[in-house]
N, C-alpha and C. Protein backbone atom coordinates (compact mmCIF):
# COMPACT_ATOMS: atom_id res chain seq x y z
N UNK A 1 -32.54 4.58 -1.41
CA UNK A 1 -31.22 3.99 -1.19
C UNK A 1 -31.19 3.33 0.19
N UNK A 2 -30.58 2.29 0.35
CA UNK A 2 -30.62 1.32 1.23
C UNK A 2 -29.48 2.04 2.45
N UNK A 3 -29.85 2.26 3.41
CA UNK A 3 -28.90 2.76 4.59
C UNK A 3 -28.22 1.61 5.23
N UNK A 4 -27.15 2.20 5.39
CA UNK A 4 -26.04 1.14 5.99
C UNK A 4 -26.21 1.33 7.90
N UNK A 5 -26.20 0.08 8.07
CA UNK A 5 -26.07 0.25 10.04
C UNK A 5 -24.36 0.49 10.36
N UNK A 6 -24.58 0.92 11.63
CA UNK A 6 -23.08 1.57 12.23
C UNK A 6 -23.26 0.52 13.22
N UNK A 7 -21.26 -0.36 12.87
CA UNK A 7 -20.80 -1.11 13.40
C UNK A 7 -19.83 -0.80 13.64
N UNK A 8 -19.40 -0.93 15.20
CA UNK A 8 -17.95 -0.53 15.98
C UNK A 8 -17.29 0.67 14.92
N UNK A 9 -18.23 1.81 15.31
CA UNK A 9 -17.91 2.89 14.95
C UNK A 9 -17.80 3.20 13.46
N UNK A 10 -17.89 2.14 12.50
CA UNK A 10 -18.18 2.15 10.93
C UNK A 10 -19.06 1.99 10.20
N UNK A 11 -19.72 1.90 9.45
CA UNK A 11 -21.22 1.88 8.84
C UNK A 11 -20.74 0.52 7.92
N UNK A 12 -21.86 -0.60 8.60
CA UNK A 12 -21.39 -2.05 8.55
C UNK A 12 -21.80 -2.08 6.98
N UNK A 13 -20.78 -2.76 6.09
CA UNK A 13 -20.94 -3.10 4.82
C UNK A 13 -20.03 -2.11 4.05
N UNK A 14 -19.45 -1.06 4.23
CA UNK A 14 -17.73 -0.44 4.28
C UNK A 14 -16.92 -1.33 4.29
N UNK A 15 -16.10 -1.54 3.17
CA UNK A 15 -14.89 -2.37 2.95
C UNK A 15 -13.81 -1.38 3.27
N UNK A 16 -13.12 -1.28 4.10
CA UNK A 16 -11.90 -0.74 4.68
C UNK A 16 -10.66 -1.25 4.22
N UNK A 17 -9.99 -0.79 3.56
CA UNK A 17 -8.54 -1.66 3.01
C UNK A 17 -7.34 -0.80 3.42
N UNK A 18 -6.20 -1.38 4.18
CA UNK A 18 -4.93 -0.44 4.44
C UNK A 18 -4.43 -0.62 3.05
N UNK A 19 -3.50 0.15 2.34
CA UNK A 19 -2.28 -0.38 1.56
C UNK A 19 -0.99 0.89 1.42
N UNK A 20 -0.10 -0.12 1.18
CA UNK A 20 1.28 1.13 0.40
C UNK A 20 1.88 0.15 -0.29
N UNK A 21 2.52 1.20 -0.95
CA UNK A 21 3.89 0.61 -2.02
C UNK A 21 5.29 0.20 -1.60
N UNK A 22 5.61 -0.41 -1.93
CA UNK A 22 6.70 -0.86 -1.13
C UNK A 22 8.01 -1.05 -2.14
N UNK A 23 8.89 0.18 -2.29
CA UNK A 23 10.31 0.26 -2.87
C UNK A 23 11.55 1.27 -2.64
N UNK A 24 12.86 0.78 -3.13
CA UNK A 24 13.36 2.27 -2.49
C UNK A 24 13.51 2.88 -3.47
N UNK A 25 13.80 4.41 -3.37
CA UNK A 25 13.71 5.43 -3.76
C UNK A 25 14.57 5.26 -5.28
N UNK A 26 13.54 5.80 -6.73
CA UNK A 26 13.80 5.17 -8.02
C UNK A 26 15.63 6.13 -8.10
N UNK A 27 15.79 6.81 -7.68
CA UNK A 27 17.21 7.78 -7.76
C UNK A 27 18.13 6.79 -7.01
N UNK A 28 17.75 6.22 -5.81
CA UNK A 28 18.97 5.38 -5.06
C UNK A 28 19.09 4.52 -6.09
N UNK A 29 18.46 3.54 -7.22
CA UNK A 29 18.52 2.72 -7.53
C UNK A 29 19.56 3.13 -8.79
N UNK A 30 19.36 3.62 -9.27
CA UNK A 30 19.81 4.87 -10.31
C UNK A 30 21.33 5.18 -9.70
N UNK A 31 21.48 5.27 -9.18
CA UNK A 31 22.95 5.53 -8.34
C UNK A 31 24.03 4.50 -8.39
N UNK A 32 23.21 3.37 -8.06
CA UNK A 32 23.81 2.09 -7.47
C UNK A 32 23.77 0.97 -9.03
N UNK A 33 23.20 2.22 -10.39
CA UNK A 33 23.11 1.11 -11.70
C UNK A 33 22.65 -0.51 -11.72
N UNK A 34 21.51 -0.20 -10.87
CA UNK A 34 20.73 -1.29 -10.70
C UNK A 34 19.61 -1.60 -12.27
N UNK A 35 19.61 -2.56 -12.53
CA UNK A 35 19.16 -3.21 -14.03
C UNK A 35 18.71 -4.35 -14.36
N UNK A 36 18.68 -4.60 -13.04
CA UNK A 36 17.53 -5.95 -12.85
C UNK A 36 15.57 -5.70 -12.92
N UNK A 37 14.88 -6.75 -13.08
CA UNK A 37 13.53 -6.13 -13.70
C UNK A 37 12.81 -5.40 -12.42
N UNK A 38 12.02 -3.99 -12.71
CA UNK A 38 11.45 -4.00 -13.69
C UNK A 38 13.13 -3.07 -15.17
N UNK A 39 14.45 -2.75 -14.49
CA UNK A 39 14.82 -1.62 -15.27
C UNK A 39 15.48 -0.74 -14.51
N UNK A 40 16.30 -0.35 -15.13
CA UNK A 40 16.94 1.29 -14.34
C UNK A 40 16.11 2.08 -15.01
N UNK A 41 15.21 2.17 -15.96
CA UNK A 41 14.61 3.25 -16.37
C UNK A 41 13.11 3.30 -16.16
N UNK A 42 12.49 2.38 -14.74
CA UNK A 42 11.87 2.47 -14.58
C UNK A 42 11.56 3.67 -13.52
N UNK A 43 10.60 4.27 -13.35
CA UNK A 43 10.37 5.47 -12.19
C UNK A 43 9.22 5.19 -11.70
N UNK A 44 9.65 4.76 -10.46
CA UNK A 44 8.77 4.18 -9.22
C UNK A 44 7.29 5.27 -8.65
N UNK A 45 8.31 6.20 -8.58
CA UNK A 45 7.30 7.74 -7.90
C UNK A 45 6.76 7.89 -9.08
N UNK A 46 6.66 8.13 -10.13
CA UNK A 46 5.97 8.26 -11.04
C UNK A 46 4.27 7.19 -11.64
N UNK A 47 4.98 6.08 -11.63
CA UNK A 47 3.92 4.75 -11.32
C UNK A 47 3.14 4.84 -10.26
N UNK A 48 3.76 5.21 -9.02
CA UNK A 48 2.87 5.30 -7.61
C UNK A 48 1.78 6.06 -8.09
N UNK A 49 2.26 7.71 -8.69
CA UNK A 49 1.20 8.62 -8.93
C UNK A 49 -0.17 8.13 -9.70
N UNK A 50 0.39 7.37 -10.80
CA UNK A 50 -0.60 6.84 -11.70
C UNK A 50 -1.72 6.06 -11.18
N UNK A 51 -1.05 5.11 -10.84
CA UNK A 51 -1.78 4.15 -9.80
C UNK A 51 -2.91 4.45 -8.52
N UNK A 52 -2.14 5.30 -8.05
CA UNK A 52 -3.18 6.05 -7.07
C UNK A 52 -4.27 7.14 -7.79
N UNK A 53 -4.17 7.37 -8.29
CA UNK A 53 -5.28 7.92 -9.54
C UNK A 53 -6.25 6.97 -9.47
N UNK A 54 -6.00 5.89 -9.78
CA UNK A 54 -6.83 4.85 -9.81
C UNK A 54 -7.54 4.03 -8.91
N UNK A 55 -6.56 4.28 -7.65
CA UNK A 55 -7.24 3.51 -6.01
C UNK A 55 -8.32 4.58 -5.74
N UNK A 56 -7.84 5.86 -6.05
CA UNK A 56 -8.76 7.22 -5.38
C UNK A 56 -9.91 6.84 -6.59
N UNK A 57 -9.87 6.66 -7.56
CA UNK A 57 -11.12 6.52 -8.19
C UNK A 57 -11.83 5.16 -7.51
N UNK A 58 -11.46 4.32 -7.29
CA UNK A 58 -11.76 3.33 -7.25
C UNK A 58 -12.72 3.24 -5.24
N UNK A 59 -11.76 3.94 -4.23
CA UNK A 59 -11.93 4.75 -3.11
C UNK A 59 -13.53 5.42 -3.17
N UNK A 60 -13.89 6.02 -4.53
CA UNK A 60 -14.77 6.61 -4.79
C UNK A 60 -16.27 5.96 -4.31
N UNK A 61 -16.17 4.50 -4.79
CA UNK A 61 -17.25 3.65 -5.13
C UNK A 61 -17.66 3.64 -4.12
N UNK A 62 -19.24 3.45 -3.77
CA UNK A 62 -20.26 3.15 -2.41
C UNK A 62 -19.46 1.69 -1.44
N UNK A 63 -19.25 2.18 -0.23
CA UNK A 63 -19.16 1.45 0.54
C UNK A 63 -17.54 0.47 0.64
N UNK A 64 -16.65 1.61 -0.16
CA UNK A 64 -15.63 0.99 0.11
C UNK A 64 -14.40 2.39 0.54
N UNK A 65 -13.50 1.77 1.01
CA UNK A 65 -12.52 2.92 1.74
C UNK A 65 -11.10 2.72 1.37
N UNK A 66 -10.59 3.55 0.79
CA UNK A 66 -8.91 2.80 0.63
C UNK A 66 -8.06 3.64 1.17
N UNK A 67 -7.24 3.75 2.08
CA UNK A 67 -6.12 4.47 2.66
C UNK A 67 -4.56 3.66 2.15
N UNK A 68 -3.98 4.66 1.65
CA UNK A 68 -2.63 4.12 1.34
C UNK A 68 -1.61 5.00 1.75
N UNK A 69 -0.56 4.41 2.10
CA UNK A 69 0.30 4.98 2.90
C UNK A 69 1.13 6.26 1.20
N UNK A 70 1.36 7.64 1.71
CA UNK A 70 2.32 8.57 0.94
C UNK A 70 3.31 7.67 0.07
N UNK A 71 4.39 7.97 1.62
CA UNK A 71 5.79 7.26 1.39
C UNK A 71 5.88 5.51 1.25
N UNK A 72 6.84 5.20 0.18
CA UNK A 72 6.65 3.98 0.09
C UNK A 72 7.42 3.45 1.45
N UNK A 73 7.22 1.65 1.67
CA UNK A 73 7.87 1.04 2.24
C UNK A 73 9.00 0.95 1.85
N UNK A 74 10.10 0.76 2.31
CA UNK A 74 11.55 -0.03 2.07
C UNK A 74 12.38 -0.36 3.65
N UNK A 75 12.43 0.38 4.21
CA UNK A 75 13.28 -0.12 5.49
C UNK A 75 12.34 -0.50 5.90
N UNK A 76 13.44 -0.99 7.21
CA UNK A 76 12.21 -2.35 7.78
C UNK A 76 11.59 -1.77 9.53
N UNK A 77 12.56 -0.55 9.40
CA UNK A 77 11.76 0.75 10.61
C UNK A 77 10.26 0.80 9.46
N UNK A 78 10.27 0.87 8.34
CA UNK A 78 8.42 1.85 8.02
C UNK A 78 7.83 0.55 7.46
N UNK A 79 8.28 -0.69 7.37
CA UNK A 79 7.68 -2.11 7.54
C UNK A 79 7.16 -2.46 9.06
N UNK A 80 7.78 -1.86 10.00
CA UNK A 80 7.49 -1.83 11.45
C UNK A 80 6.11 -1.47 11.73
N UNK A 81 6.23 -0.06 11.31
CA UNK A 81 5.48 1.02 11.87
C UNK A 81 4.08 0.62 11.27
N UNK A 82 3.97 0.53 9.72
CA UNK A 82 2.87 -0.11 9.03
C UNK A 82 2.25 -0.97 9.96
N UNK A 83 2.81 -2.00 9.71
CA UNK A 83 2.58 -3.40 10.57
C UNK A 83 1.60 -2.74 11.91
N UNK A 84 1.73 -1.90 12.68
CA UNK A 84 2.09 -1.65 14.41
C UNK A 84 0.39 -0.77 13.46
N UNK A 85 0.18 0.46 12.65
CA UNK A 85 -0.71 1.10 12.31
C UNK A 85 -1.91 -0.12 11.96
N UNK A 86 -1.58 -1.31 11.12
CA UNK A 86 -2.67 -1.94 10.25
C UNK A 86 -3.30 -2.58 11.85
N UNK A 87 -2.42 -3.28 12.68
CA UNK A 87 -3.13 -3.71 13.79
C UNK A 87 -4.02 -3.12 14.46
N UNK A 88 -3.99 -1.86 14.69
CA UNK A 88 -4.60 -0.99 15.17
C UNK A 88 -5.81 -0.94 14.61
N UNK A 89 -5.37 -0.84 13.54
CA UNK A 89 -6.77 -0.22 12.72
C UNK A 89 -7.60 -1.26 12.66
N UNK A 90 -7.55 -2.41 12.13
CA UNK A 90 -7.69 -3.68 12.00
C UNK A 90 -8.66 -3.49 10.53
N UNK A 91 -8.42 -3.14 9.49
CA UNK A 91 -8.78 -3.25 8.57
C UNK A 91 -9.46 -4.49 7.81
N UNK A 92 -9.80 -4.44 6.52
CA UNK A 92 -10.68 -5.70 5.66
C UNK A 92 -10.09 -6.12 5.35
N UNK A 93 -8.86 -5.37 4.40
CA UNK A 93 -7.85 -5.74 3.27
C UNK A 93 -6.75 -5.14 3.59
N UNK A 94 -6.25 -5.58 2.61
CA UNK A 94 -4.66 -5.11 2.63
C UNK A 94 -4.56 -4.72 1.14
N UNK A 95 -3.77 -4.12 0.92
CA UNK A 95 -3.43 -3.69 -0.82
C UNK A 95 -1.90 -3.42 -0.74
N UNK A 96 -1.27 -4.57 -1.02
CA UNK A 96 0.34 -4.10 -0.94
C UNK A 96 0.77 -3.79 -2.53
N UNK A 97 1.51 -3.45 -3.03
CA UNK A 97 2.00 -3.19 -4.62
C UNK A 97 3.66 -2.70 -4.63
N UNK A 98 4.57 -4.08 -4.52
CA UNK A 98 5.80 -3.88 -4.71
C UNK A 98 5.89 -3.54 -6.07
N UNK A 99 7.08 -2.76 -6.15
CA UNK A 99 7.82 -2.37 -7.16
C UNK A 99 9.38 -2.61 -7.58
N UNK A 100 9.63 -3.30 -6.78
CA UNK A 100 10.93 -4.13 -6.23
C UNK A 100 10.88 -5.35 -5.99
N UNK A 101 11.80 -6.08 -6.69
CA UNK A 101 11.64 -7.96 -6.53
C UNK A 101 12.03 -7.92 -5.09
N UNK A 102 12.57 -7.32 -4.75
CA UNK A 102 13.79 -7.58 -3.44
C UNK A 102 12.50 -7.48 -2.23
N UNK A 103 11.52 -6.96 -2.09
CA UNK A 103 10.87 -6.21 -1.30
C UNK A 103 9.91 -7.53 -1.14
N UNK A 104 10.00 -8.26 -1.78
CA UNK A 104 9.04 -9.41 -1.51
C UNK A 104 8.66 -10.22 -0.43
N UNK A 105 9.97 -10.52 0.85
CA UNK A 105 9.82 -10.57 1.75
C UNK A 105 9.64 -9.54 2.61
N UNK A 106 9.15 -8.28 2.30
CA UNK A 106 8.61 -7.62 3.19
C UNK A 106 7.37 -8.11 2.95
N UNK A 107 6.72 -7.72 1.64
CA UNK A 107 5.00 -8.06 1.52
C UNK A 107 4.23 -9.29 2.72
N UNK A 108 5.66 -10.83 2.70
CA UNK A 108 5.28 -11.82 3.05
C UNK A 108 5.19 -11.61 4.67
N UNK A 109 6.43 -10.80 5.23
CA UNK A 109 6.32 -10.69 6.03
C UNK A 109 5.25 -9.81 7.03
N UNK A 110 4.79 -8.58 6.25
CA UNK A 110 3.73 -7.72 6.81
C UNK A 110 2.32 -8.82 6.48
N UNK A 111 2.00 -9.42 5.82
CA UNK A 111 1.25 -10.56 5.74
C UNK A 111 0.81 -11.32 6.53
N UNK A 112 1.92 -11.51 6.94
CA UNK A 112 2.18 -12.86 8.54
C UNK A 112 1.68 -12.04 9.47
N UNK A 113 2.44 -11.03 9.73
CA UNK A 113 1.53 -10.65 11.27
C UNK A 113 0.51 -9.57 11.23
N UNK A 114 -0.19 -9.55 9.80
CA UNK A 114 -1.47 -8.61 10.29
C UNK A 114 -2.40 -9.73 9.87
């Protein structure tokens, strides 16, 4: 097996990707009889779970890394903070996955400045 060299502290050829989900909470929406797509009977936390099933498998594969944030995005304090973490880190990728039309200018906006 072919050994990877260590670059600025990472073993060069590691694909590093930040991501989170970005919606508010499927019960606030539910409250407020929201019924625009995807649905009031859609369940956000539930999809997240699924999905991440699938990044962690995917996480699995040689030479790639996926960190995704728990809690989803929605205010624009944990659109901040993201933002302020991805710089830091300075990651490969990004993996955003709204679940909310509305949230779209967040995606665009965390976009712009990382």
């Amino acid at each position: 097996m072919k050994q990877l060299q260590e670059v600025n502290g990472r073993q060069k050829g590691t694909a590093i990707v930040r991501g989170a989900f970005l919606y508010p909470k499927t019960e606030s929406l539910r409250k407020k009889h929201y019924y625009s797509w995807p649905g009031v009977g859609f369940d956000a936390e539930r999809h997240q779970k699924e999905y991440m099933k699938q990044i962690k498998a995917i996480s699995q594969e040689p030479n790639m890394q996926i960190s995704i944030n728990e809690e989803p995005l929605h205010s624009n304090e944990s659109v901040r903070k993201f933002i302020t973490e991805v710089k830091q880190q300075s990651p490969d990728g990004l993996l955003l996955i709204p679940f909310y039309k509305g949230d779209w200018e967040k995606v665009t906006h965390i976009t712009e400045e990382v």
